[in-house]
C-alpha atoms as a PDB file:
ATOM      1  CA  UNK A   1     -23.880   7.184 -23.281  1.00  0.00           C
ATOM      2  CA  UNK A   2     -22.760  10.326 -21.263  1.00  0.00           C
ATOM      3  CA  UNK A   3     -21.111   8.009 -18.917  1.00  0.00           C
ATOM      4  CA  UNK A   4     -18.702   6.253 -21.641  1.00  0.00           C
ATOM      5  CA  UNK A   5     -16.884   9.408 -22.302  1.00  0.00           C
ATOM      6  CA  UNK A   6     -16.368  10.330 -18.675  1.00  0.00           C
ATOM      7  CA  UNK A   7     -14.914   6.718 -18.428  1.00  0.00           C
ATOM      8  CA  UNK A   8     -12.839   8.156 -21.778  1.00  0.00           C
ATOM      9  CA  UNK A   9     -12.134  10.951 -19.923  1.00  0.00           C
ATOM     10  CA  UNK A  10     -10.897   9.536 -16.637  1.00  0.00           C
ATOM     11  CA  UNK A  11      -8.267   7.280 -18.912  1.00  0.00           C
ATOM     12  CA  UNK A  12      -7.160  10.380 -20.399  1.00  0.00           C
ATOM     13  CA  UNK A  13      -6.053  11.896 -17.306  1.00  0.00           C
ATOM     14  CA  UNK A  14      -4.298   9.367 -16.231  1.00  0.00           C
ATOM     15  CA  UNK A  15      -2.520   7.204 -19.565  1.00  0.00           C
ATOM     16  CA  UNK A  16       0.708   8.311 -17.680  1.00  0.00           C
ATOM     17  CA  UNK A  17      -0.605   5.858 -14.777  1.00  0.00           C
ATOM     18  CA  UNK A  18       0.440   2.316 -14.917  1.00  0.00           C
ATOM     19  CA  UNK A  19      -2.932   1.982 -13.311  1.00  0.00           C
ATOM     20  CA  UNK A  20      -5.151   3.828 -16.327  1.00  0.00           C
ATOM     21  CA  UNK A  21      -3.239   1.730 -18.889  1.00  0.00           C
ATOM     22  CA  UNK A  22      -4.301  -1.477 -16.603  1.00  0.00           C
ATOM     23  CA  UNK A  23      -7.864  -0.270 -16.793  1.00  0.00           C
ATOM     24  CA  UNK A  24      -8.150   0.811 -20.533  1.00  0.00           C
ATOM     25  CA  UNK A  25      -7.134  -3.351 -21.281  1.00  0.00           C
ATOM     26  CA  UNK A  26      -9.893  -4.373 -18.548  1.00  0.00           C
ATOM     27  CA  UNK A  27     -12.534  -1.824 -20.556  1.00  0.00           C
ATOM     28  CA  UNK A  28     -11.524  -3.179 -23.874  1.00  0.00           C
ATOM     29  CA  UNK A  29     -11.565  -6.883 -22.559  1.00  0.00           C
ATOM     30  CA  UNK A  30     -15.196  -5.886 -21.656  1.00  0.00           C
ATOM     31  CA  UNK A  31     -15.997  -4.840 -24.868  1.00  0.00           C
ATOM     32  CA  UNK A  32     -15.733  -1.292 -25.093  1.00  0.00           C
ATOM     33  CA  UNK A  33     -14.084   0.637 -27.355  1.00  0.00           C
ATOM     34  CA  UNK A  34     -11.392   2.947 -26.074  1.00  0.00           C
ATOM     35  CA  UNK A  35      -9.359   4.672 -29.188  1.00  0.00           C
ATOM     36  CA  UNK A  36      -7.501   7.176 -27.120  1.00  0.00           C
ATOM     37  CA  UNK A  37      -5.558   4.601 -25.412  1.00  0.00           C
ATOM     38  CA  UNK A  38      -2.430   3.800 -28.055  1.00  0.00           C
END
């Protein structure tokens, strides 16, 4: 599941874009758990 925290990752670089925030909700509306994004 190496590629789950690189997709953790990539959100954590960017929670200051509009456009990570957008993504986190379309990962979580696919199921996946994101706990970094508050």
């Amino acid at each position: 599941m190496k590629w789950k925290a690189r997709i953790i990752v990539r959100l954590k670089e960017g929670l200051n874009d509009p456009e990570g925030r957008v993504i986190g909700k379309a990962l979580k509306n696919l199921g996946y758990k994101i706990d970094e994004l508050k």
